[in-house]
PDB file of N, CA and C in Angstrom:
ATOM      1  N   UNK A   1     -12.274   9.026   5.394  1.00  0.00           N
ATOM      2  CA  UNK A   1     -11.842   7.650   5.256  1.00  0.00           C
ATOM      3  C   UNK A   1     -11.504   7.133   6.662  1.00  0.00           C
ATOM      4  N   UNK A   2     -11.797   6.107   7.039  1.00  0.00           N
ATOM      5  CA  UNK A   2     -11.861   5.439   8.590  1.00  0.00           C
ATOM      6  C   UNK A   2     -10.240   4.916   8.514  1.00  0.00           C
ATOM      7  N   UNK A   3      -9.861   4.381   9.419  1.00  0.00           N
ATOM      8  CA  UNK A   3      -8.712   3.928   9.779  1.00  0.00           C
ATOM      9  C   UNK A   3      -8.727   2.166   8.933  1.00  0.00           C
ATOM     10  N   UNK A   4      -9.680   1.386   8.947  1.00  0.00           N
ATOM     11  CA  UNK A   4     -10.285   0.356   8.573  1.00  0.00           C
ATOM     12  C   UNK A   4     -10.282   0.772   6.812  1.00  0.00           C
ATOM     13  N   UNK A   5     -10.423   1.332   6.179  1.00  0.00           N
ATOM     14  CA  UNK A   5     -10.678   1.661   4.220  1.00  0.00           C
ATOM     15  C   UNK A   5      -8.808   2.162   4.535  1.00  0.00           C
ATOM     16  N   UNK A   6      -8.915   3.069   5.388  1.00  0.00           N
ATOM     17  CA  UNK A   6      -7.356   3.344   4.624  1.00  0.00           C
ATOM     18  C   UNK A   6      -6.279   2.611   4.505  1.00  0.00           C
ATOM     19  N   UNK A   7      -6.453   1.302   5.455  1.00  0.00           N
ATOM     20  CA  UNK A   7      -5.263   0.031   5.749  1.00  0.00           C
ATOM     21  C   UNK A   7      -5.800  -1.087   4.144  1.00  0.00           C
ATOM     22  N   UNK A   8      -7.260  -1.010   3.588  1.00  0.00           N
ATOM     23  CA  UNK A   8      -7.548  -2.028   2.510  1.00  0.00           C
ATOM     24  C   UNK A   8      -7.096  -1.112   1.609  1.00  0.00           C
ATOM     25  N   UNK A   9      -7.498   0.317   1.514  1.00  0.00           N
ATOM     26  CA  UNK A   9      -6.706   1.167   0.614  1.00  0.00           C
ATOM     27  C   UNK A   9      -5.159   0.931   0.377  1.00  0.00           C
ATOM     28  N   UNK A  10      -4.491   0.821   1.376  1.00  0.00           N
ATOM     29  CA  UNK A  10      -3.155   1.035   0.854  1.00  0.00           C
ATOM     30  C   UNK A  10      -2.679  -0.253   0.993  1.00  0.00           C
ATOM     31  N   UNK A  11      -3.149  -1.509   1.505  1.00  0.00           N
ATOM     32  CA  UNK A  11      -2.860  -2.895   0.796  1.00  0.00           C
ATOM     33  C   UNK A  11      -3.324  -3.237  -0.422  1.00  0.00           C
ATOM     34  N   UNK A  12      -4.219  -2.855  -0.933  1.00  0.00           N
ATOM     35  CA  UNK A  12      -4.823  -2.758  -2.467  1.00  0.00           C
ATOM     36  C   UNK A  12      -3.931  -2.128  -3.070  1.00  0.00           C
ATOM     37  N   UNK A  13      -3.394  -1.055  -3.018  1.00  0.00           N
ATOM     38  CA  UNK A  13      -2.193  -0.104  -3.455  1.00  0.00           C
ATOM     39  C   UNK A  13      -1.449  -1.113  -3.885  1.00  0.00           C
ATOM     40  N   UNK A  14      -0.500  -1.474  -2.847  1.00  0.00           N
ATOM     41  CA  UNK A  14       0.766  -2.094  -2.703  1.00  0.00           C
ATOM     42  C   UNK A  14       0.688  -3.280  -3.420  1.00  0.00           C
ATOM     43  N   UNK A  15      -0.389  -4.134  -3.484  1.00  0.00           N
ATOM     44  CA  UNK A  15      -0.594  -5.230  -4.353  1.00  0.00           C
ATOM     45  C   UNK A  15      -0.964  -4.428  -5.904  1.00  0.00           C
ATOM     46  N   UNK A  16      -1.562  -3.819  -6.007  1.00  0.00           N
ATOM     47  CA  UNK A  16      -0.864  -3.267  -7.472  1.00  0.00           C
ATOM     48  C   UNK A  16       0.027  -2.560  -7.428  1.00  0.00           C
ATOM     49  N   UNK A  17       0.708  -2.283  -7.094  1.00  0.00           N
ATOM     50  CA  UNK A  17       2.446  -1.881  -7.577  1.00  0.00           C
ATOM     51  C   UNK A  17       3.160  -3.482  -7.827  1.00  0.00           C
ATOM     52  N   UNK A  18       2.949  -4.251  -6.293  1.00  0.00           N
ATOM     53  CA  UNK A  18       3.781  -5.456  -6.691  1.00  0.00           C
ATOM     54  C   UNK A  18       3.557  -6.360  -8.036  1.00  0.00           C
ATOM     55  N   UNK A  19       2.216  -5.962  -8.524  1.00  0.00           N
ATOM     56  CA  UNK A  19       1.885  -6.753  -9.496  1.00  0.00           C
ATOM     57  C   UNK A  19       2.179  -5.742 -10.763  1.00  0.00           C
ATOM     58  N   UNK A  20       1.768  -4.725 -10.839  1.00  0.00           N
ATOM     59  CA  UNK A  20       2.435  -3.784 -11.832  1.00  0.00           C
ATOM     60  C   UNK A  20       4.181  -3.806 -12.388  1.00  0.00           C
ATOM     61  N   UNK A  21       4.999  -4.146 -10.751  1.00  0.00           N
ATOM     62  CA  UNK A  21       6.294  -3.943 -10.925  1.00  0.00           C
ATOM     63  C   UNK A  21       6.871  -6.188 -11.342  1.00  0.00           C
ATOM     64  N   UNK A  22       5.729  -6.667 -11.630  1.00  0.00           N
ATOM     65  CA  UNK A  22       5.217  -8.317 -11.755  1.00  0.00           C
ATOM     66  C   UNK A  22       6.504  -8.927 -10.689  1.00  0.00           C
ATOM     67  N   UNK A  23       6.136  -9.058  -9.399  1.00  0.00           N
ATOM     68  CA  UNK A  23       6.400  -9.586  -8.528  1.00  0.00           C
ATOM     69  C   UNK A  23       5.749 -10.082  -7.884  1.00  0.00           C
ATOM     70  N   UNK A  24       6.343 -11.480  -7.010  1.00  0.00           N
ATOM     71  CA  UNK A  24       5.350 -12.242  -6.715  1.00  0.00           C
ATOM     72  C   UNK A  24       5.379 -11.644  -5.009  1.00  0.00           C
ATOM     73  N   UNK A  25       4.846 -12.110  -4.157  1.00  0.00           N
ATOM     74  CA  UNK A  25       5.222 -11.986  -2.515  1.00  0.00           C
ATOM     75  C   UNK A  25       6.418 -12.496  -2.031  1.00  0.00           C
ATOM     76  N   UNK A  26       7.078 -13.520  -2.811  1.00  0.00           N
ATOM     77  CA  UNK A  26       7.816 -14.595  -2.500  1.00  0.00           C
ATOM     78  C   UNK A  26       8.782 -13.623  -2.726  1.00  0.00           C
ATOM     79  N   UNK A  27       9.246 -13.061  -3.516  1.00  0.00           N
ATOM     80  CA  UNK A  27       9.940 -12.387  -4.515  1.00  0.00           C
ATOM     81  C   UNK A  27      10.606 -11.141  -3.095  1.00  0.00           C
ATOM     82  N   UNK A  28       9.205 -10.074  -3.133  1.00  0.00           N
ATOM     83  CA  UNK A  28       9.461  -8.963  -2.309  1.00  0.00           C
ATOM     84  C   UNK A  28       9.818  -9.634  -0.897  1.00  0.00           C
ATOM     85  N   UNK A  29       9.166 -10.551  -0.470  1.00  0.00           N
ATOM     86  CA  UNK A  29       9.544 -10.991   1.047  1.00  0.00           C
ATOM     87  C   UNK A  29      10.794 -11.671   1.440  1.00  0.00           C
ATOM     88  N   UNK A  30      11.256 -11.494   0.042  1.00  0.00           N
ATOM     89  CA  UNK A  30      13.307 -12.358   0.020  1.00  0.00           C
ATOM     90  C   UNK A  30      14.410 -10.931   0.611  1.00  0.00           C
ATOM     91  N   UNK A  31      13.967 -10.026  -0.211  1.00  0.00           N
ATOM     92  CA  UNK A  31      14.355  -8.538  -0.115  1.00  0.00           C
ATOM     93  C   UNK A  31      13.770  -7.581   1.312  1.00  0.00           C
ATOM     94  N   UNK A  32      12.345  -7.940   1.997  1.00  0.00           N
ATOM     95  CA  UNK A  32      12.292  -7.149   2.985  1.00  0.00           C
ATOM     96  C   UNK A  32      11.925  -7.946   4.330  1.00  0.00           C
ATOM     97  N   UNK A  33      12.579  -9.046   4.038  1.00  0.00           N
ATOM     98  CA  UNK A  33      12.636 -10.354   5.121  1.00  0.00           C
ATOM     99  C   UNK A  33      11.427 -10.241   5.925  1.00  0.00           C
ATOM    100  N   UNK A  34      10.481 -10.587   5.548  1.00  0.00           N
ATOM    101  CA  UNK A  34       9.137 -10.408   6.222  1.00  0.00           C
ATOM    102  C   UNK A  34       8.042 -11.764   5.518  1.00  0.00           C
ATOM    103  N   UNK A  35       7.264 -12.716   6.211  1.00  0.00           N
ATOM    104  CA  UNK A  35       6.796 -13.863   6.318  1.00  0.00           C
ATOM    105  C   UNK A  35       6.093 -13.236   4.992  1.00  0.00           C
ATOM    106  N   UNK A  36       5.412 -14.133   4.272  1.00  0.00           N
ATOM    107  CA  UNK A  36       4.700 -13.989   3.104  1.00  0.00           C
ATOM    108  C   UNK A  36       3.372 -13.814   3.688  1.00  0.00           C
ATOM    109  N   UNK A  37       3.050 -14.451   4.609  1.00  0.00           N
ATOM    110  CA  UNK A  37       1.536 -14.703   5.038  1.00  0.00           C
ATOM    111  C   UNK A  37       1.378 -12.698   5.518  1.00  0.00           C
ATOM    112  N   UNK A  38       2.514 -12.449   6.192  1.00  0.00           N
ATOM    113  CA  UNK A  38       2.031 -11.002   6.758  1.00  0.00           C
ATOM    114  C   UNK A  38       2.249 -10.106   5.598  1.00  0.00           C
ATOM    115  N   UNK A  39       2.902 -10.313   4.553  1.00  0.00           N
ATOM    116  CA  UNK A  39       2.886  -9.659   3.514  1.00  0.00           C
ATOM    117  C   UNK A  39       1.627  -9.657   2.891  1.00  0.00           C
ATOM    118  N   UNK A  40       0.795 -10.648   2.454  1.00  0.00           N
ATOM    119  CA  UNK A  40      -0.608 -11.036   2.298  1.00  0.00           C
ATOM    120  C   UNK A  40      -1.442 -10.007   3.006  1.00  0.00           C
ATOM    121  N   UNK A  41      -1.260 -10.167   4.194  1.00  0.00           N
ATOM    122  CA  UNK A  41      -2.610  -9.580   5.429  1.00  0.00           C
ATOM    123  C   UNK A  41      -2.286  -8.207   5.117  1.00  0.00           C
ATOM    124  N   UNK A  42      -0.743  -7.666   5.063  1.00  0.00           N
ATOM    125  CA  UNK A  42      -0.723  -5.991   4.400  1.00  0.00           C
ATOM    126  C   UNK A  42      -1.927  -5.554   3.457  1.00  0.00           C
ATOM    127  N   UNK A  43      -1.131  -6.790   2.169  1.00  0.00           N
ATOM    128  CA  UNK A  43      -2.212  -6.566   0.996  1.00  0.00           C
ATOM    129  C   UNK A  43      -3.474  -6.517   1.312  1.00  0.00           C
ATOM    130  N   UNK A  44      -3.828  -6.972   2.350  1.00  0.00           N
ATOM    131  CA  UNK A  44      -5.633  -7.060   2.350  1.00  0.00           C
ATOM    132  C   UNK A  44      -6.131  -6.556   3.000  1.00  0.00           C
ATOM    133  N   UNK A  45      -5.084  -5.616   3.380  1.00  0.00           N
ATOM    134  CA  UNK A  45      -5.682  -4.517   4.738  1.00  0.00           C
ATOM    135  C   UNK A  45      -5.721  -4.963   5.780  1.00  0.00           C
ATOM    136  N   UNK A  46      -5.559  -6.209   6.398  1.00  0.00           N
ATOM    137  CA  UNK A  46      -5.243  -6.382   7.581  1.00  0.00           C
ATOM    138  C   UNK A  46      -4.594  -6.841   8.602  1.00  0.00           C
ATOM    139  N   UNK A  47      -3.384  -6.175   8.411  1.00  0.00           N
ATOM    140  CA  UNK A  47      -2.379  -5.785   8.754  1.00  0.00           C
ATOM    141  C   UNK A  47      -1.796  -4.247   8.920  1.00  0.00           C
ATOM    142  N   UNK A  48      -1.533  -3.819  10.315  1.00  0.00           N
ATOM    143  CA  UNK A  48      -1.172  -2.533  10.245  1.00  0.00           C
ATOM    144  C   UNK A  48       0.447  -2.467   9.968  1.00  0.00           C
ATOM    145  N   UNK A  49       0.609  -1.360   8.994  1.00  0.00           N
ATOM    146  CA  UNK A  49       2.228  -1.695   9.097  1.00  0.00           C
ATOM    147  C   UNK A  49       2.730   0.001   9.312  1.00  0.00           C
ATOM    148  N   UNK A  50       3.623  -0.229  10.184  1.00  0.00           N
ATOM    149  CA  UNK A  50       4.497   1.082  10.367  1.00  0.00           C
ATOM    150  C   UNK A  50       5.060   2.244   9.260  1.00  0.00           C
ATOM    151  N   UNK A  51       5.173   3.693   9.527  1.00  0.00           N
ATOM    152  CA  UNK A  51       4.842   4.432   8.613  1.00  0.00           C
ATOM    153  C   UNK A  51       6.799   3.520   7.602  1.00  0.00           C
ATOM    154  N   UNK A  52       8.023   3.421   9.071  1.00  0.00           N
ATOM    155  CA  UNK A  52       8.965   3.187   8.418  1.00  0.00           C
ATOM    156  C   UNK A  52       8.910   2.116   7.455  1.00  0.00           C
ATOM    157  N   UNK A  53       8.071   0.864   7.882  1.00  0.00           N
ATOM    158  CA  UNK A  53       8.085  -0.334   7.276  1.00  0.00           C
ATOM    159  C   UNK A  53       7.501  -0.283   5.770  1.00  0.00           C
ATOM    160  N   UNK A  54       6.443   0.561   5.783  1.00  0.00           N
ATOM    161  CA  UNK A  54       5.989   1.068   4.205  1.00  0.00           C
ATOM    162  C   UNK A  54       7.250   1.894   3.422  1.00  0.00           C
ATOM    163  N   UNK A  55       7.957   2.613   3.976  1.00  0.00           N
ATOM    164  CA  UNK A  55       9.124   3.227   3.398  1.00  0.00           C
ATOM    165  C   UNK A  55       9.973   2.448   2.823  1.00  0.00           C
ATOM    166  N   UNK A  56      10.018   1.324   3.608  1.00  0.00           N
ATOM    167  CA  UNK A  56      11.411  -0.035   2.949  1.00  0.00           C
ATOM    168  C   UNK A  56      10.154  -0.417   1.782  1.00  0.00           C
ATOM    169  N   UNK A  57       9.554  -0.714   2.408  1.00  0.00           N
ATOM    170  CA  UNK A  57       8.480  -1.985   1.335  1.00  0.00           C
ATOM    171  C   UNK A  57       8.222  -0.763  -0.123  1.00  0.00           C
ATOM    172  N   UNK A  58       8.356   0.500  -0.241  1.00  0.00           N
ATOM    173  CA  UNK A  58       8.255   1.359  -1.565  1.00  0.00           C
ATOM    174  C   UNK A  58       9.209   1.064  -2.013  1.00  0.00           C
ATOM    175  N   UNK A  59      10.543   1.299  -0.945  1.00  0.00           N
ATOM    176  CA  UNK A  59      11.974   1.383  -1.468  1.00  0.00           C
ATOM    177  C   UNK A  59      12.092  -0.231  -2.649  1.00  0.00           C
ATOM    178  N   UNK A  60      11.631  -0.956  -1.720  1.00  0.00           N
ATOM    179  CA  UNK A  60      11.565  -2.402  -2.747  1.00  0.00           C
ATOM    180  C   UNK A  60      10.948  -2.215  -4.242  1.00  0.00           C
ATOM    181  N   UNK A  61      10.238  -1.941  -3.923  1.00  0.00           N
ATOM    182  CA  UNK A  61       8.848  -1.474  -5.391  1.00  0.00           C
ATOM    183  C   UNK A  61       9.575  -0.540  -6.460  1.00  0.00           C
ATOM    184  N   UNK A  62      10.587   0.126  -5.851  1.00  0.00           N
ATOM    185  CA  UNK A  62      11.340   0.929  -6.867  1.00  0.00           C
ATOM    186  C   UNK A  62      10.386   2.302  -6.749  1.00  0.00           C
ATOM    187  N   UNK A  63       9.475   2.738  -5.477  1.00  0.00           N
ATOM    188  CA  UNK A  63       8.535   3.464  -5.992  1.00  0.00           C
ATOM    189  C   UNK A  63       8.660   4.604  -4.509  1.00  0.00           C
ATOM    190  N   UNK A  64       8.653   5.855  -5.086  1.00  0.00           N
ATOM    191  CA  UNK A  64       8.915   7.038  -3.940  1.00  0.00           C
ATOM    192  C   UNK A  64       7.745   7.177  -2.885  1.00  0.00           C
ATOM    193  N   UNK A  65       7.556   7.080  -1.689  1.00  0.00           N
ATOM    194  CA  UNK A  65       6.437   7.624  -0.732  1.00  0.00           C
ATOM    195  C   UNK A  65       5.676   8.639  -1.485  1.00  0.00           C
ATOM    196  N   UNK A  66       6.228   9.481  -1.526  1.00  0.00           N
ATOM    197  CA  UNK A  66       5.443  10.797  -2.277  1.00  0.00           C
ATOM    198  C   UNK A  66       4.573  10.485  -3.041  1.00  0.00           C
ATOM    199  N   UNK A  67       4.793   9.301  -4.106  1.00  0.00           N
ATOM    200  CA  UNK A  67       3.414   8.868  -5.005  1.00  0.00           C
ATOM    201  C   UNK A  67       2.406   8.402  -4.004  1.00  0.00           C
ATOM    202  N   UNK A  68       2.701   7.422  -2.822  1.00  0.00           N
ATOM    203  CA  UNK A  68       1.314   7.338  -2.291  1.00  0.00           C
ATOM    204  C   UNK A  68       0.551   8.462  -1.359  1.00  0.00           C
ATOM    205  N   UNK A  69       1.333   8.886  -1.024  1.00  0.00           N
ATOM    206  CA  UNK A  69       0.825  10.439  -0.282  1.00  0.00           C
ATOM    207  C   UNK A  69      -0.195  10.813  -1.638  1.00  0.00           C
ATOM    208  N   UNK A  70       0.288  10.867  -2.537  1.00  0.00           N
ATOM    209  CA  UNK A  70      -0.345  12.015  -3.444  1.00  0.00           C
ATOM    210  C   UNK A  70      -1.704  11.517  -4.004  1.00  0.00           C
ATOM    211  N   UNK A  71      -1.526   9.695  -4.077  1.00  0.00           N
ATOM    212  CA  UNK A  71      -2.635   9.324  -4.749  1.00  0.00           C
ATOM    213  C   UNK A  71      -3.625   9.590  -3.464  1.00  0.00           C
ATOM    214  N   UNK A  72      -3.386   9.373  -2.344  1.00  0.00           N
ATOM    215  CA  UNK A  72      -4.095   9.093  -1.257  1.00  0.00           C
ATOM    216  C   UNK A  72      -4.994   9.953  -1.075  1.00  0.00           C
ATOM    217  N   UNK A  73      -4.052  11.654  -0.780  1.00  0.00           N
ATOM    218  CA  UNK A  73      -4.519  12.761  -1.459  1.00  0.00           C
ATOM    219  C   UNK A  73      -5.886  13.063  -2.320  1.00  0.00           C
ATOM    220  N   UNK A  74      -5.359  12.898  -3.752  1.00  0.00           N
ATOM    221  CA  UNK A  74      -6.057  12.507  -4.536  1.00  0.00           C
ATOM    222  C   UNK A  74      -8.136  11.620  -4.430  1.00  0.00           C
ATOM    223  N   UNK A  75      -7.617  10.709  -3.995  1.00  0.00           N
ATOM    224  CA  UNK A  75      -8.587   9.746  -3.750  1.00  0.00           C
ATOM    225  C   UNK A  75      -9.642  10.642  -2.671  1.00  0.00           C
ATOM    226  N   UNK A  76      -8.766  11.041  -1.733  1.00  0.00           N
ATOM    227  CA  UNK A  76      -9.950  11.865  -0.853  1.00  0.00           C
ATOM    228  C   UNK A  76     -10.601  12.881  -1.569  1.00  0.00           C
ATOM    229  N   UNK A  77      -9.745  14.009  -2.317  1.00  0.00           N
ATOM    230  CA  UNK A  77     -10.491  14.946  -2.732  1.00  0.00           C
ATOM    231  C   UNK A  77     -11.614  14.258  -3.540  1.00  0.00           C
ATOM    232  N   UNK A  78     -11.320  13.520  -4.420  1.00  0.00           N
ATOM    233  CA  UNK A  78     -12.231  12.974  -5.211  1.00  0.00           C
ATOM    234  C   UNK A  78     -13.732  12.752  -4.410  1.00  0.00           C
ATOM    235  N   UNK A  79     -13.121  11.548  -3.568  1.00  0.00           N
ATOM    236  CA  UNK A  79     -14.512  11.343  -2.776  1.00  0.00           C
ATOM    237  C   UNK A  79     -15.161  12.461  -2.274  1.00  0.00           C
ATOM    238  N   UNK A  80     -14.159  13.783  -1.420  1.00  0.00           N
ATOM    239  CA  UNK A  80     -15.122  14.835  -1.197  1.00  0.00           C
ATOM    240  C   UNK A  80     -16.014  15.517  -1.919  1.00  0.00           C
ATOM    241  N   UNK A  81     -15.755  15.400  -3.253  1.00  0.00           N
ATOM    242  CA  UNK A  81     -16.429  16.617  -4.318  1.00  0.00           C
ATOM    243  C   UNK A  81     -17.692  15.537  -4.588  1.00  0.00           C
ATOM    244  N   UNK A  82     -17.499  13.955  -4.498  1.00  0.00           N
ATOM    245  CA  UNK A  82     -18.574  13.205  -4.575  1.00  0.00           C
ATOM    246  C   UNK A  82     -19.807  13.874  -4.295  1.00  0.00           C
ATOM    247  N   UNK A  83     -19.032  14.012  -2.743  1.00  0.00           N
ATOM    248  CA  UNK A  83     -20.006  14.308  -1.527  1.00  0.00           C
ATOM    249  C   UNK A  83     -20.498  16.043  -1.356  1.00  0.00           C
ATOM    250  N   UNK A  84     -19.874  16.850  -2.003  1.00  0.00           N
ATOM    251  CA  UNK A  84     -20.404  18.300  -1.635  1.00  0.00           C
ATOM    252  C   UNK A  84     -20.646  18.421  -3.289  1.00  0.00           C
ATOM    253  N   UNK A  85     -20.594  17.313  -4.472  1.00  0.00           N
ATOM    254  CA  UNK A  85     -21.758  17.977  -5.640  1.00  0.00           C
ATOM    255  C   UNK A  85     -22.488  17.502  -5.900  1.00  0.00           C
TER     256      UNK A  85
END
């Protein structure tokens, strides 16, 4: 996974949690004082955000790091076995 899929990867993420946990941007960006527009560019991958700044922005979500480690995880093996069966 390039540096470029893993930033749309984990803004795709984060916009489904926020929408899973039904929050709007407006909502999370009251709580992690951060412009809506750069909250957006997270979501869409483009935006790089710091490993700490994803830590607050889970903490918001109600949701542990460890789940995205794991899906992330996850997602690669998947794609590898794509690729070596």
């Amino acid at each position: 996974m390039s540096e470029e899929e893993f930033y749309k990867w984990l803004g795709e993420y984060l916009r489904d949690l926020r929408k899973l946990k039904k929050q709007t941007q407006e909502e999370i960006c009251k709580s992690y004082h951060l412009a809506r527009s750069s909250l957006a560019n997270i979501e869409r991958g483009r935006h790089v955000i710091s490993a700490y700044n994803l830590y607050l922005l889970l903490q918001i979500l109600d949701v542990p790091l460890e789940s995205l480690l794991r899906n992330n995880y996850q997602e690669i093996s998947n794609s590898r076995k794509e690729i070596f069966y």
